[in-house]
N, C-alpha and C. Protein backbone atom coordinates (compact mmCIF):
# COMPACT_ATOMS: atom_id res chain seq x y z
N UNK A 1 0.84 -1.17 0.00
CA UNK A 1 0.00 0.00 0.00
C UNK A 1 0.88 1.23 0.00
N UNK A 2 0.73 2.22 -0.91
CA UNK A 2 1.46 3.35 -1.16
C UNK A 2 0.79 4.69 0.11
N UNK A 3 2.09 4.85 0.38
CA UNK A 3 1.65 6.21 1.47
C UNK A 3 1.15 7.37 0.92
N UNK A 4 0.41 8.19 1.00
CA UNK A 4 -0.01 9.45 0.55
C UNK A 4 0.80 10.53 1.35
N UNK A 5 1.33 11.55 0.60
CA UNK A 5 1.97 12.86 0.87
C UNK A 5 0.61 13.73 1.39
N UNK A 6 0.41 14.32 2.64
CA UNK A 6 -0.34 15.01 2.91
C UNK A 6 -0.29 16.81 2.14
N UNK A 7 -1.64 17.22 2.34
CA UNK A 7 -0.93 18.77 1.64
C UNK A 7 -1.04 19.63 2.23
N UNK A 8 0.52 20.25 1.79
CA UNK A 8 0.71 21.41 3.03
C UNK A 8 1.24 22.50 2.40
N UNK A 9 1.55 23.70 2.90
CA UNK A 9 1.58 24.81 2.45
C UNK A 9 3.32 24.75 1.62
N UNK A 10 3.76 25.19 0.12
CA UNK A 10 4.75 24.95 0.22
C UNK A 10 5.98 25.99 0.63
N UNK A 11 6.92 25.62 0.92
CA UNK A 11 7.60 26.46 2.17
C UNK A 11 9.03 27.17 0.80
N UNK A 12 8.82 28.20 0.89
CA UNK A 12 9.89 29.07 0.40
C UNK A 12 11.33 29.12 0.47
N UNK A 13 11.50 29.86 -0.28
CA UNK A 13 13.62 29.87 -0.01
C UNK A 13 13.70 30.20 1.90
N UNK A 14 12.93 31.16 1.94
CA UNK A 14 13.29 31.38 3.51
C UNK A 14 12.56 31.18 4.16
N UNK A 15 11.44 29.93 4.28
CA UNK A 15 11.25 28.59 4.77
C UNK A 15 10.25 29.28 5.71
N UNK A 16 9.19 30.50 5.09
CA UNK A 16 7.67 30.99 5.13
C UNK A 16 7.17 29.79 4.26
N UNK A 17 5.96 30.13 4.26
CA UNK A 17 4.65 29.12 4.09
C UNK A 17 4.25 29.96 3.18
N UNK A 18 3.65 29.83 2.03
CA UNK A 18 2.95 30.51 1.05
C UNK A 18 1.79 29.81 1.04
N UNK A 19 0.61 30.53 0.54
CA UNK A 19 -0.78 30.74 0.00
C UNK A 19 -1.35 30.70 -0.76
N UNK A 20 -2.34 30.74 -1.39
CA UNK A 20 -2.77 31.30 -2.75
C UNK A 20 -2.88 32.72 -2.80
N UNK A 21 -3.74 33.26 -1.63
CA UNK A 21 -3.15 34.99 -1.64
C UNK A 21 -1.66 35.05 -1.23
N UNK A 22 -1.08 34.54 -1.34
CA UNK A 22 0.63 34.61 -1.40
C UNK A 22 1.08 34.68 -2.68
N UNK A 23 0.31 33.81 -3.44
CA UNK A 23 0.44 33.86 -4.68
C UNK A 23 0.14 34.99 -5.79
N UNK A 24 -1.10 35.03 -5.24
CA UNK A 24 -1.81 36.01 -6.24
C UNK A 24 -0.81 37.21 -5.65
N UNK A 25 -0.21 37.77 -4.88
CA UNK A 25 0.28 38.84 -4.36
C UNK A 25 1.07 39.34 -5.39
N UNK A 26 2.35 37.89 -5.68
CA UNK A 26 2.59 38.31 -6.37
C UNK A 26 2.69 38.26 -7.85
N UNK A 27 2.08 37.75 -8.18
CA UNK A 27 1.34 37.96 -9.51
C UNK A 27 0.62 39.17 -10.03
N UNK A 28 0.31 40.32 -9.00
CA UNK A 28 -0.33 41.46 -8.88
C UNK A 28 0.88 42.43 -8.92
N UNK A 29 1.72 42.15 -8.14
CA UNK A 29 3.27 42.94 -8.23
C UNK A 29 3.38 42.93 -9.54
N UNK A 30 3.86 41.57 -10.22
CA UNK A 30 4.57 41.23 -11.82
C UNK A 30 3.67 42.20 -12.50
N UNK A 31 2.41 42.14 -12.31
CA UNK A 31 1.29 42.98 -13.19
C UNK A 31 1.46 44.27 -13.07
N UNK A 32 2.02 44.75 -12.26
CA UNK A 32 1.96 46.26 -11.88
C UNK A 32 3.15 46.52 -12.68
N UNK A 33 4.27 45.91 -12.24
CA UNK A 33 5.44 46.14 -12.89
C UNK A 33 5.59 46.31 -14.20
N UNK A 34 4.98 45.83 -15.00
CA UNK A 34 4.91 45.33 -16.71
C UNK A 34 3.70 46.38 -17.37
N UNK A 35 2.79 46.52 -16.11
CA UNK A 35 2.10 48.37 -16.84
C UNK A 35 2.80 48.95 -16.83
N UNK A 36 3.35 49.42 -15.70
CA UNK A 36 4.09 50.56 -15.51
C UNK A 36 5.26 51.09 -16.77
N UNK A 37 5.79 49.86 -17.25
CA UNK A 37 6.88 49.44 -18.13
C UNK A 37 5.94 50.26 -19.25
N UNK A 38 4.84 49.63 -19.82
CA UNK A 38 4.30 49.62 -20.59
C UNK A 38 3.91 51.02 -20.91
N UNK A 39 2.95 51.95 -19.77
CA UNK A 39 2.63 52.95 -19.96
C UNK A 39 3.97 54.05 -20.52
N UNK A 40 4.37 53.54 -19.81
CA UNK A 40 6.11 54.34 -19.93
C UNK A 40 6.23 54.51 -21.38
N UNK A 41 6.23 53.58 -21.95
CA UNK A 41 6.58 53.30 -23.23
C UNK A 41 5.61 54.27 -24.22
N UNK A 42 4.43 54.54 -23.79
CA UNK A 42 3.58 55.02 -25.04
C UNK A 42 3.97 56.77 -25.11
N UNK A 43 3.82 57.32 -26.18
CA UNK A 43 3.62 58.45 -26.44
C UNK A 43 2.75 59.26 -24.94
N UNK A 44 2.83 60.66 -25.62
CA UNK A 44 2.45 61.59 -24.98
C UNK A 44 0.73 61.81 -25.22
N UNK A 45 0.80 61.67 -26.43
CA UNK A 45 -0.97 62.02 -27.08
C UNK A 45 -1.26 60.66 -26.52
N UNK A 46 -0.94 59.81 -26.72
CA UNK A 46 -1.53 58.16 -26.40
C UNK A 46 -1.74 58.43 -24.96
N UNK A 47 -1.02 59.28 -24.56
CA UNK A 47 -1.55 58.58 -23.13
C UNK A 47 -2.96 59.76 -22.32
N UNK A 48 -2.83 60.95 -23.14
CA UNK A 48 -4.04 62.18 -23.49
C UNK A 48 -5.21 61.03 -23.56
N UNK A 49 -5.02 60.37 -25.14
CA UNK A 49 -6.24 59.99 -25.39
C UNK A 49 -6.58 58.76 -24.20
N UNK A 50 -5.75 58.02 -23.83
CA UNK A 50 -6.33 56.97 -22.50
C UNK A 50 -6.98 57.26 -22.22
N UNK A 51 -6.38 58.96 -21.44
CA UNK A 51 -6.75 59.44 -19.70
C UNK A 51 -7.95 60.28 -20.25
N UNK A 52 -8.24 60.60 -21.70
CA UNK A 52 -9.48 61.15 -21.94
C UNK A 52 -10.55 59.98 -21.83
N UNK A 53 -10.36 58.49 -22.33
CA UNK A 53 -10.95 57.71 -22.36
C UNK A 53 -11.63 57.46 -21.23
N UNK A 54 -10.36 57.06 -20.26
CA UNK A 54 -10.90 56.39 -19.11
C UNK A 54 -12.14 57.77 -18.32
N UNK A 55 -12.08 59.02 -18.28
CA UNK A 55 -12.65 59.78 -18.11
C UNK A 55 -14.09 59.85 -18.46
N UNK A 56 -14.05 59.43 -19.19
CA UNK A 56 -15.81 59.27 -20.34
C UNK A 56 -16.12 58.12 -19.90
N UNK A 57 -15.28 56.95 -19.78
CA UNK A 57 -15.86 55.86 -19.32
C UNK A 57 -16.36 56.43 -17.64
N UNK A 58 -15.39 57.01 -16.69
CA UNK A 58 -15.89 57.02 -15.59
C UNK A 58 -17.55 57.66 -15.43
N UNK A 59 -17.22 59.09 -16.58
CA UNK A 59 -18.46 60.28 -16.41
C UNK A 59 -20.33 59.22 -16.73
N UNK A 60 -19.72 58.14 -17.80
CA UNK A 60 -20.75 57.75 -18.10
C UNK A 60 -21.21 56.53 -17.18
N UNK A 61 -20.55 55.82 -16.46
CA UNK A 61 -20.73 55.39 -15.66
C UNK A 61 -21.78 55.61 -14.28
N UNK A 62 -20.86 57.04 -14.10
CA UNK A 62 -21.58 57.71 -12.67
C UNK A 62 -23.26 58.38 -13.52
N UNK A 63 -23.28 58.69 -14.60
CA UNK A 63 -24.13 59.05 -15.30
C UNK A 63 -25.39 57.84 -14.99
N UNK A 64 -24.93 56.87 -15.47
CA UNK A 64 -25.90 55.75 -15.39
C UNK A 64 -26.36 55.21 -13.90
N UNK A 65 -25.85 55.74 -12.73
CA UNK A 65 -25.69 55.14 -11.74
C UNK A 65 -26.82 56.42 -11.03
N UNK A 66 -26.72 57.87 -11.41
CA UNK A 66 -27.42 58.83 -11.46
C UNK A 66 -29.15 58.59 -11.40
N UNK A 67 -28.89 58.33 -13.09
CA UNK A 67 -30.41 57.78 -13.45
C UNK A 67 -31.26 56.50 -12.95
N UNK A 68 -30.38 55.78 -11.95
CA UNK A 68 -31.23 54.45 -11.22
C UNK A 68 -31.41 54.88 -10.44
N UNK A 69 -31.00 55.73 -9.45
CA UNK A 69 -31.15 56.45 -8.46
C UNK A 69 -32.14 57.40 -8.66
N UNK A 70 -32.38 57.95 -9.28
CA UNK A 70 -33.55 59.33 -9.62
C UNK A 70 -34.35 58.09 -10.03
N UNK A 71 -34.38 56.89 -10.95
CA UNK A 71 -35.97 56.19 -11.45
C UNK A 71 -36.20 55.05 -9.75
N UNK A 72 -35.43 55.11 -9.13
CA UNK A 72 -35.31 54.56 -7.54
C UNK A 72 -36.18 55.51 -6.45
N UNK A 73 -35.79 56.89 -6.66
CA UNK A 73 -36.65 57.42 -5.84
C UNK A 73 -37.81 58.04 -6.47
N UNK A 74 -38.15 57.64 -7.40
CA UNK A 74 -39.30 58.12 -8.21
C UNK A 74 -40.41 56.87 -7.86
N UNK A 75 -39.74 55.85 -8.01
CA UNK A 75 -40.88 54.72 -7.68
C UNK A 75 -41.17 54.66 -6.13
N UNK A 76 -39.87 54.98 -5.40
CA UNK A 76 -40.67 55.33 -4.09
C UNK A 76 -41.37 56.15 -3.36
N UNK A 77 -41.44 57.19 -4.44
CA UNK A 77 -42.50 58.66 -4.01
C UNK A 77 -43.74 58.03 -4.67
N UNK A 78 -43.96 57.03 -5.85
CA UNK A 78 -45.48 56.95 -6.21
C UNK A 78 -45.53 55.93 -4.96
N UNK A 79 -44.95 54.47 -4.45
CA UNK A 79 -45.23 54.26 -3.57
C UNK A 79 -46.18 54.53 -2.13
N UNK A 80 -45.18 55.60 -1.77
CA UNK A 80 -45.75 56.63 -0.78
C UNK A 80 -46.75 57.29 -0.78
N UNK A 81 -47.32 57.75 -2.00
CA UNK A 81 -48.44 58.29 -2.13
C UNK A 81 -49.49 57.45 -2.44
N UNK A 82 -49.12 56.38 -2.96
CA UNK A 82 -50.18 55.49 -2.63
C UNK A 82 -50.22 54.29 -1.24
N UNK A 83 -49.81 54.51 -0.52
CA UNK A 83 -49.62 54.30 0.78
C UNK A 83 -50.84 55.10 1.29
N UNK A 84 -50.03 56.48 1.19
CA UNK A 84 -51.02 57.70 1.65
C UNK A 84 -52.46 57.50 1.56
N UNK A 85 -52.87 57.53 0.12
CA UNK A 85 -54.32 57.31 0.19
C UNK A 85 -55.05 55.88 -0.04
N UNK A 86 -53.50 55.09 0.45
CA UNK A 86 -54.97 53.77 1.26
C UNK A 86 -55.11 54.43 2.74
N UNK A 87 -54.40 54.71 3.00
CA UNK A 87 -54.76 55.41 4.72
C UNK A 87 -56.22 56.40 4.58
N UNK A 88 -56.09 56.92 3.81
CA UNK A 88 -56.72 58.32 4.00
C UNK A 88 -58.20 57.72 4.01
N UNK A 89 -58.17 56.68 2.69
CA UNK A 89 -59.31 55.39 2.26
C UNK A 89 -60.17 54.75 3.79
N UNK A 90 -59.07 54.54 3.93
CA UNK A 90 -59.22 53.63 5.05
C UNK A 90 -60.16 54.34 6.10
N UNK A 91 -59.58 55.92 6.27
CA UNK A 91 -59.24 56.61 7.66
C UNK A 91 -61.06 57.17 7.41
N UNK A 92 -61.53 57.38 5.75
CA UNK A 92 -62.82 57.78 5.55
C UNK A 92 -63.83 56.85 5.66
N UNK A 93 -63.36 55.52 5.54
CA UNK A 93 -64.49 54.28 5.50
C UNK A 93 -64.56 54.56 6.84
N UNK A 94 -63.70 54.70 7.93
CA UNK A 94 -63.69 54.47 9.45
C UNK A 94 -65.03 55.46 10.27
N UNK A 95 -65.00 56.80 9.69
CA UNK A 95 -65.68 57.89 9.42
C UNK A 95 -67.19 57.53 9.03
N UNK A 96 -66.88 57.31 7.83
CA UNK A 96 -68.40 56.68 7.56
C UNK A 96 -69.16 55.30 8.38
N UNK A 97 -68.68 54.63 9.33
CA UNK A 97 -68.97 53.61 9.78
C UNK A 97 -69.83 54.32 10.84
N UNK A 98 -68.88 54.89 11.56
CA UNK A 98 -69.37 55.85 13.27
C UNK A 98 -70.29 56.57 13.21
């Protein structure tokens, strides 16, 4: 019968324990590093037009996030008002009973 290797964290040059967020850490470093490289590299207008890009992407974003919010509190003001006059409904049947 063959022994099984249990699994354990594997242990580094300087004999820490790594992770998967150990991992991903640095895999996020390498990533940063290789934009950075990268951005470096482009022109001056190239990097205008990005930072204009990413800008329009943000404006339209918050734009859209705007309008759920205004059709959000719009449905909860008809709500409310019809809240209101089941009460009021209510408050006149009560009236007419007495």
């Amino acid at each position: 019968m063959k022994k099984t290797k249990k699994n354990k964290a594997v242990k580094t040059k300087a004999g820490k324990k790594t992770s998967i967020l150990g991992g991903a850490t640095k895999s996020l470093k390498k990533f940063g590093r290789g934009t950075a490289n990268s951005i470096g590299g482009l022109s001056t207008t190239s990097k205008v037009v990005g930072g204009a890009a990413l800008v329009a992407l943000g404006l339209s974003y918050l734009n859209k996030r705007r309008g759920q919010a205004a059709a959000t509190a719009t449905d909860t003001s008809s709500d409310a008002n019809a809240a209101e006059q089941s009460l009021s409904a209510m408050d006149g049947a009560e009236e007419n009973q007495a």
